[in-house]
C-alpha atoms as a PDB file:
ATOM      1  CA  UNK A   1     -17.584 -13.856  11.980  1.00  0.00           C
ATOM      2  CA  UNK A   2     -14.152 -15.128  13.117  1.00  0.00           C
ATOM      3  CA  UNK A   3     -11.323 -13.043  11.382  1.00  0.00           C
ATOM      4  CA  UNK A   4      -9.067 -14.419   8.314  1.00  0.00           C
ATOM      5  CA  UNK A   5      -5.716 -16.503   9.549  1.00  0.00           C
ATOM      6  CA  UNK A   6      -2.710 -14.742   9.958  1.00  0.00           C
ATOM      7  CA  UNK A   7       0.181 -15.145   8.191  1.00  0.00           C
ATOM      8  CA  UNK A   8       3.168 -16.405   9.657  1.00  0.00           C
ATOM      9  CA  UNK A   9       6.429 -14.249  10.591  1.00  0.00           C
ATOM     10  CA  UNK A  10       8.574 -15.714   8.482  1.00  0.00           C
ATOM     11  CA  UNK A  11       5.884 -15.542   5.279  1.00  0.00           C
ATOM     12  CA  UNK A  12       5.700 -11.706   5.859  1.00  0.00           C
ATOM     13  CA  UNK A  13       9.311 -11.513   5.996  1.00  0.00           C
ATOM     14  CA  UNK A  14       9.644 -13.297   2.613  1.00  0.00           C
ATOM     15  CA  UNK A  15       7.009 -11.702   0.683  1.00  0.00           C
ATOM     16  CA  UNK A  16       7.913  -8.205   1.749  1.00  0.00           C
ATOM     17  CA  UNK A  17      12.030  -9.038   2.269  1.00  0.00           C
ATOM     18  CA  UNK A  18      11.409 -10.466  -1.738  1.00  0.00           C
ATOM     19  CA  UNK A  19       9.820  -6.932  -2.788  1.00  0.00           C
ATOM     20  CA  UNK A  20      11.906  -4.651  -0.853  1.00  0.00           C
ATOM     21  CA  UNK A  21      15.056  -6.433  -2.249  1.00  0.00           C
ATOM     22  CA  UNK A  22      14.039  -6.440  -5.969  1.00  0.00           C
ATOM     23  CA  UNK A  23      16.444  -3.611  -7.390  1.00  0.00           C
ATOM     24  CA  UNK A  24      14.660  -0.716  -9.331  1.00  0.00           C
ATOM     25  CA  UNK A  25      16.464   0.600 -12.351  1.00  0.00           C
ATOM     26  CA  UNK A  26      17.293   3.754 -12.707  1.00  0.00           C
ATOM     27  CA  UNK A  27      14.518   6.240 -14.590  1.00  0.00           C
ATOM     28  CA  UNK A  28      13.549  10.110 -14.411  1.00  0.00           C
ATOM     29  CA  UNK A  29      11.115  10.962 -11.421  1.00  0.00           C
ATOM     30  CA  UNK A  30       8.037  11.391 -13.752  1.00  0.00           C
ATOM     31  CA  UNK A  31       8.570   7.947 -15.499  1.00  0.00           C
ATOM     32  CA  UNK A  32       8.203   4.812 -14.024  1.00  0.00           C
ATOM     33  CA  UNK A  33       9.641   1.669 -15.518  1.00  0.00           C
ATOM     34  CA  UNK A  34       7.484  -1.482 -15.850  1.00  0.00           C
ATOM     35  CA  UNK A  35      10.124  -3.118 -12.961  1.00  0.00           C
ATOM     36  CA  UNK A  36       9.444  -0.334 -11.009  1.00  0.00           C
ATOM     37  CA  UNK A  37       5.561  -0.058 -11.323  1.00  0.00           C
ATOM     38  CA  UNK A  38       5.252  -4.097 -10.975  1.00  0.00           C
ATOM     39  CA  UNK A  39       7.425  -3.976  -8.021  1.00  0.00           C
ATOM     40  CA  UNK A  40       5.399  -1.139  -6.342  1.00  0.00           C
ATOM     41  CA  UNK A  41       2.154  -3.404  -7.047  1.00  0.00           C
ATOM     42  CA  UNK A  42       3.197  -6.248  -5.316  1.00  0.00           C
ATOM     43  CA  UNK A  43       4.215  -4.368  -2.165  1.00  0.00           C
ATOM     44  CA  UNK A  44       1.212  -2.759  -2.322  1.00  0.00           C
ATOM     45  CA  UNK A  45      -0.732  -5.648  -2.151  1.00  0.00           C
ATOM     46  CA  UNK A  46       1.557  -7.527   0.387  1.00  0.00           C
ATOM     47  CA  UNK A  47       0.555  -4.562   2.823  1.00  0.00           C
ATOM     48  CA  UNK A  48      -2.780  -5.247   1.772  1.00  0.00           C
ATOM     49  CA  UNK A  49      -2.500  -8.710   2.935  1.00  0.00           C
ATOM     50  CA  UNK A  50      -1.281  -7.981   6.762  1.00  0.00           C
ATOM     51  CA  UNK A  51      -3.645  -4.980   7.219  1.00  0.00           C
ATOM     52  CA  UNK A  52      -6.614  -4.925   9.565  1.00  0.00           C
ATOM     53  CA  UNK A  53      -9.385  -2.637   8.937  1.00  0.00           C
ATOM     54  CA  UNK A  54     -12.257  -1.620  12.000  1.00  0.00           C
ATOM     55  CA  UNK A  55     -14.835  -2.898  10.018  1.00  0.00           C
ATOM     56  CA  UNK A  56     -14.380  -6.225   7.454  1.00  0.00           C
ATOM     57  CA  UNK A  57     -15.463  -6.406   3.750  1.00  0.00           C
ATOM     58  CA  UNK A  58     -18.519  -8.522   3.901  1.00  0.00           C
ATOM     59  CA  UNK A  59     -17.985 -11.993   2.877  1.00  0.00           C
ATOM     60  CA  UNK A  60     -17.467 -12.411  -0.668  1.00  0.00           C
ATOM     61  CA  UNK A  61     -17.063  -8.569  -1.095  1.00  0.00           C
ATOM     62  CA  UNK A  62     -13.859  -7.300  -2.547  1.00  0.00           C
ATOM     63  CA  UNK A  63     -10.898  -5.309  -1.354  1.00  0.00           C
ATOM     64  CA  UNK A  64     -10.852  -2.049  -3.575  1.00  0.00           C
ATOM     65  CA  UNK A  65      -7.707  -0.934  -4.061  1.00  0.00           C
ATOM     66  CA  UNK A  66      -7.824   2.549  -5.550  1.00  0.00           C
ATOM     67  CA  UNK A  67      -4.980   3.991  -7.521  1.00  0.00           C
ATOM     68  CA  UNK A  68      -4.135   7.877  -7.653  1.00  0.00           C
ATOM     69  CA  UNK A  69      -2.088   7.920 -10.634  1.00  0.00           C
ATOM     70  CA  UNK A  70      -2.005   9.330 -14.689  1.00  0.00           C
ATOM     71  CA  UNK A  71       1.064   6.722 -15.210  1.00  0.00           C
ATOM     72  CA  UNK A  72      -0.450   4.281 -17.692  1.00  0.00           C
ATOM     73  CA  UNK A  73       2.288   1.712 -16.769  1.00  0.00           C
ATOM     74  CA  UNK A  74       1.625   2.061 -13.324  1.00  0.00           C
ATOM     75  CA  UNK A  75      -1.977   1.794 -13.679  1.00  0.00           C
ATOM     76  CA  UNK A  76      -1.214  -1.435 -15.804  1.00  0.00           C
ATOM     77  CA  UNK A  77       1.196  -2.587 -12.916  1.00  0.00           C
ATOM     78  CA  UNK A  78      -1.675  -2.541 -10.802  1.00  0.00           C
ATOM     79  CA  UNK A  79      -4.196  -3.991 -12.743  1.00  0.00           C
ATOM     80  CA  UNK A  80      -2.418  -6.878 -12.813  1.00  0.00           C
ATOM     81  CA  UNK A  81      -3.176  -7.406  -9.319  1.00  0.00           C
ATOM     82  CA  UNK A  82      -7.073  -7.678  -9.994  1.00  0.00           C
ATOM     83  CA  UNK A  83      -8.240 -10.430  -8.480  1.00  0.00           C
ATOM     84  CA  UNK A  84      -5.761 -11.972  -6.601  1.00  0.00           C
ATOM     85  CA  UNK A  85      -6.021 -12.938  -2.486  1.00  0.00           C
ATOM     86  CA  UNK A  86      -5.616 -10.544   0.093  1.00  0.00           C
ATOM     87  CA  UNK A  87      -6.184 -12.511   3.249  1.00  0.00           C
ATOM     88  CA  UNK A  88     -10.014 -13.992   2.654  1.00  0.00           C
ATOM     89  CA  UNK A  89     -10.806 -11.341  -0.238  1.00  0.00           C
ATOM     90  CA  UNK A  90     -10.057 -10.603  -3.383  1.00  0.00           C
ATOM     91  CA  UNK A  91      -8.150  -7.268  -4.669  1.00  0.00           C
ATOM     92  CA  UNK A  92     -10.472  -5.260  -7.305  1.00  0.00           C
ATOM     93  CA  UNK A  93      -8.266  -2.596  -8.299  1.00  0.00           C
ATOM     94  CA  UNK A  94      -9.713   1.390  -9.611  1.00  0.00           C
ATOM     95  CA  UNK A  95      -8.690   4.401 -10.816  1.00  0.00           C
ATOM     96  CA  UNK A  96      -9.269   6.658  -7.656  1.00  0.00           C
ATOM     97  CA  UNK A  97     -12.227   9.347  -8.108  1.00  0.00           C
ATOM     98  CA  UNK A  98     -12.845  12.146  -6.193  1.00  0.00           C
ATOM     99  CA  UNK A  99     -13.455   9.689  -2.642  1.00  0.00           C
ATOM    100  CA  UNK A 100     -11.639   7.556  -0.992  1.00  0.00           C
ATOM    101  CA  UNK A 101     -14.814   6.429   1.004  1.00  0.00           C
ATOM    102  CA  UNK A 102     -15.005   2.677  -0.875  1.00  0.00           C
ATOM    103  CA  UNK A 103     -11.699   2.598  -0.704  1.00  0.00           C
ATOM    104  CA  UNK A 104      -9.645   0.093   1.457  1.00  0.00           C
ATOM    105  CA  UNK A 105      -6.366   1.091  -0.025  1.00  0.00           C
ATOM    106  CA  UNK A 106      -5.200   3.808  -1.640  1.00  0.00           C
ATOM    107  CA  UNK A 107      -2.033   4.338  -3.603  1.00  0.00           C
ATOM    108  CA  UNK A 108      -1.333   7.602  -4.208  1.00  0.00           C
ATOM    109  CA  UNK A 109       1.634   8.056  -6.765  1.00  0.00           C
ATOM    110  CA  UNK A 110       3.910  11.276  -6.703  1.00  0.00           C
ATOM    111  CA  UNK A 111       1.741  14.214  -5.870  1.00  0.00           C
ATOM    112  CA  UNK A 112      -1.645  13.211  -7.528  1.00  0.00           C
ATOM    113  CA  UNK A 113      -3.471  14.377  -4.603  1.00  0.00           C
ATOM    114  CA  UNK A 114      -3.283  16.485  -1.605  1.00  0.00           C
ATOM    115  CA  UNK A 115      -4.093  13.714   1.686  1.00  0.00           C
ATOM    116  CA  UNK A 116      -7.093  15.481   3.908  1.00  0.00           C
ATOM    117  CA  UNK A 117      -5.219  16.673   7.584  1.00  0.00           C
ATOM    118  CA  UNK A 118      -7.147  13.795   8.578  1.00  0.00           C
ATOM    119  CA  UNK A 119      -6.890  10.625   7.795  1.00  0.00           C
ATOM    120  CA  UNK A 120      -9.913   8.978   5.811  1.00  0.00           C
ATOM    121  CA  UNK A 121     -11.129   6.226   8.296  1.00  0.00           C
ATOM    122  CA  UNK A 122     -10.429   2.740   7.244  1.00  0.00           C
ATOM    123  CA  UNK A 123      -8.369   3.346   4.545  1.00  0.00           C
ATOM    124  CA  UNK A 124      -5.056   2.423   4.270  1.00  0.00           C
ATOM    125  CA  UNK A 125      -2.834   5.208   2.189  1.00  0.00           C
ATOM    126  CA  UNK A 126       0.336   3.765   0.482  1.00  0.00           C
ATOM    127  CA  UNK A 127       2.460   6.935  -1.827  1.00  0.00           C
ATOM    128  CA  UNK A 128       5.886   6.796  -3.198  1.00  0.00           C
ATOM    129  CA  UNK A 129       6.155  10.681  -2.930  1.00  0.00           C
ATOM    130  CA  UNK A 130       8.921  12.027  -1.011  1.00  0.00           C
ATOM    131  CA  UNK A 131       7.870  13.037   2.411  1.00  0.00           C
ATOM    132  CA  UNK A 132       4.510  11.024   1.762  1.00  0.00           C
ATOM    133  CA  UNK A 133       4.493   9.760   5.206  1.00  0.00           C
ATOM    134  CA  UNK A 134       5.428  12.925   7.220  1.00  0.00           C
ATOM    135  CA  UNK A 135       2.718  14.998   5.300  1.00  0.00           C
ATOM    136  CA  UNK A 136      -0.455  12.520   6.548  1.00  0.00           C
ATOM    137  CA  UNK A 137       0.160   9.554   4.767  1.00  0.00           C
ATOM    138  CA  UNK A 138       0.348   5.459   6.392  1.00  0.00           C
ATOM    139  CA  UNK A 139       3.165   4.268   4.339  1.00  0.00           C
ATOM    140  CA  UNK A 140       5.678   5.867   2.087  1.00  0.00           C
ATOM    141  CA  UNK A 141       7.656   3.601  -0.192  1.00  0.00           C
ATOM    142  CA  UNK A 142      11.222   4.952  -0.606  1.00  0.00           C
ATOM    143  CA  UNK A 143      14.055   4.418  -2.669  1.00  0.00           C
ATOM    144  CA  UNK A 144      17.287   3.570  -0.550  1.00  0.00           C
ATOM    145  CA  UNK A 145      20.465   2.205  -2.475  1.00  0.00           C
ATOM    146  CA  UNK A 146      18.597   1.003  -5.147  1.00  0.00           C
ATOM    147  CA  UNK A 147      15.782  -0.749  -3.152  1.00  0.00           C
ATOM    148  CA  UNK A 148      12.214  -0.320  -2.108  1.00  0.00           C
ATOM    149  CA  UNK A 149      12.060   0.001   1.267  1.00  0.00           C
ATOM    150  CA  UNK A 150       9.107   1.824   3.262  1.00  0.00           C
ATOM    151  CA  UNK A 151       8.721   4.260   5.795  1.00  0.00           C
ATOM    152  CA  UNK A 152       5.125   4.059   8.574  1.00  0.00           C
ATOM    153  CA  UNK A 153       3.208   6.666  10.168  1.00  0.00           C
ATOM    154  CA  UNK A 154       1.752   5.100  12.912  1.00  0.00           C
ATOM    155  CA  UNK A 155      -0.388   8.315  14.132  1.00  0.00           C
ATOM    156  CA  UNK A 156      -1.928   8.055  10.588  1.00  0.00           C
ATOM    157  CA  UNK A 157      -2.841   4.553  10.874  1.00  0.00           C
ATOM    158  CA  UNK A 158      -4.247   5.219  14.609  1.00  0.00           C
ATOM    159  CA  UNK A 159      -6.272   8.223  13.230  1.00  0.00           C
ATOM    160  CA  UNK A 160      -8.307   5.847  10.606  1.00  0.00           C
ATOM    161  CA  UNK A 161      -8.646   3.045  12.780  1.00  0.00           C
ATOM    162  CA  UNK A 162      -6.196   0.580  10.843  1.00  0.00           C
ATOM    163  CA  UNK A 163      -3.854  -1.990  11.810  1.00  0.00           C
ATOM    164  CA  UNK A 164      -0.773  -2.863  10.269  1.00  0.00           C
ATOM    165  CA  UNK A 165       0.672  -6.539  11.248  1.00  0.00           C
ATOM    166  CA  UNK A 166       4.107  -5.390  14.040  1.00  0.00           C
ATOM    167  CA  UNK A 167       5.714  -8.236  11.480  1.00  0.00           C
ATOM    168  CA  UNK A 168       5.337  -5.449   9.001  1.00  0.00           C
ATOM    169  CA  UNK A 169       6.309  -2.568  11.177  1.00  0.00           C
ATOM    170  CA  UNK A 170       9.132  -4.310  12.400  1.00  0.00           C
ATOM    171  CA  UNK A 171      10.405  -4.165   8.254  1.00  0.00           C
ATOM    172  CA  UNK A 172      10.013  -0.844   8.286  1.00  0.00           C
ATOM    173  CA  UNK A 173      12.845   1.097   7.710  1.00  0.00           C
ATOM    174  CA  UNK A 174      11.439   3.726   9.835  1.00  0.00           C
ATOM    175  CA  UNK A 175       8.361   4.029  11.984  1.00  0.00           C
ATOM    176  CA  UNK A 176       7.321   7.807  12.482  1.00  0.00           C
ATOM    177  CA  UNK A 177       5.341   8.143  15.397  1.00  0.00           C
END
């Protein structure tokens, strides 16, 4: 099985320069406005679509994307996403449970859950926690000047066995090692 295309430079830089510019407004750290959980969604799901994994969905199976969170308008934010393309698959979006085994992403918002000391192989973790990406986690999303931007972990990725596109990493505001 030959592996999906790859999108171009400049359509990573677009997709992820068009999240990561979107401004968030301005809300207490517990609640997270519609803007906010929409815009965390879609950057979510752009990582989604430049991520390799060591082993591939089946064909026709679905990318689960599992979501730590009690936020109802997070939760919503993400739903949204059900069903659309993430390279050849489609996203199915759940409420994370107690594994992160049929996981391919995880999004772990604020401190819903401690990360194992090692990472869970083939699953990409995405949290917007501060200090999400220094404590175990792949990619932190972080607040600077009124903009998403996101930090990488690239031991993290290396210790599950996934692959995020260098067009990524090189958006990256910083890349831990």
């Amino acid at each position: 099985m030959s592996s999906p295309p790859k999108p171009s430079m400049r359509h990573c830089r677009w997709a992820i320069g068009l999240a990561a510019s979107l401004v968030w407004l301005s809300a207490p750290a517990q609640d997270v406005t519609a803007a906010e959980a929409a815009l965390k969604a879609r950057v979510v799901h752009t990582l989604a679509r430049y991520t390799q994994w060591p082993a591939s969905p089946s064909e026709g199976a679905p990318l689960r994307l599992c979501v730590a969170t009690r936020d109802p308008v997070l939760l919503a934010a993400f739903a949204a996403q059900q069903g659309q393309p993430a390279a050849s698959y489609r996203i199915e979006v759940v409420p994370y449970s107690a594994t992160a085994a049929d996981c391919r992403v995880l999004f772990v918002h604020g401190h819903a859950l401690r990360l194992p000391d090692a990472s869970v192989p083939g699953v990409l973790t995405v949290g917007d926690a501060d200090g999400f990406a220094t404590r175990g986690g792949m990619v932190e999303l972080v607040l600077v000047n009124d903009a998403l931007r996101f930090d990488v972990n690239l031991a993290a990725l290396r210790g599950a066995r996934v692959q995020l596109s260098s067009q990524v990493l090189r958006l990256a505001r910083r890349v831990i090692e």
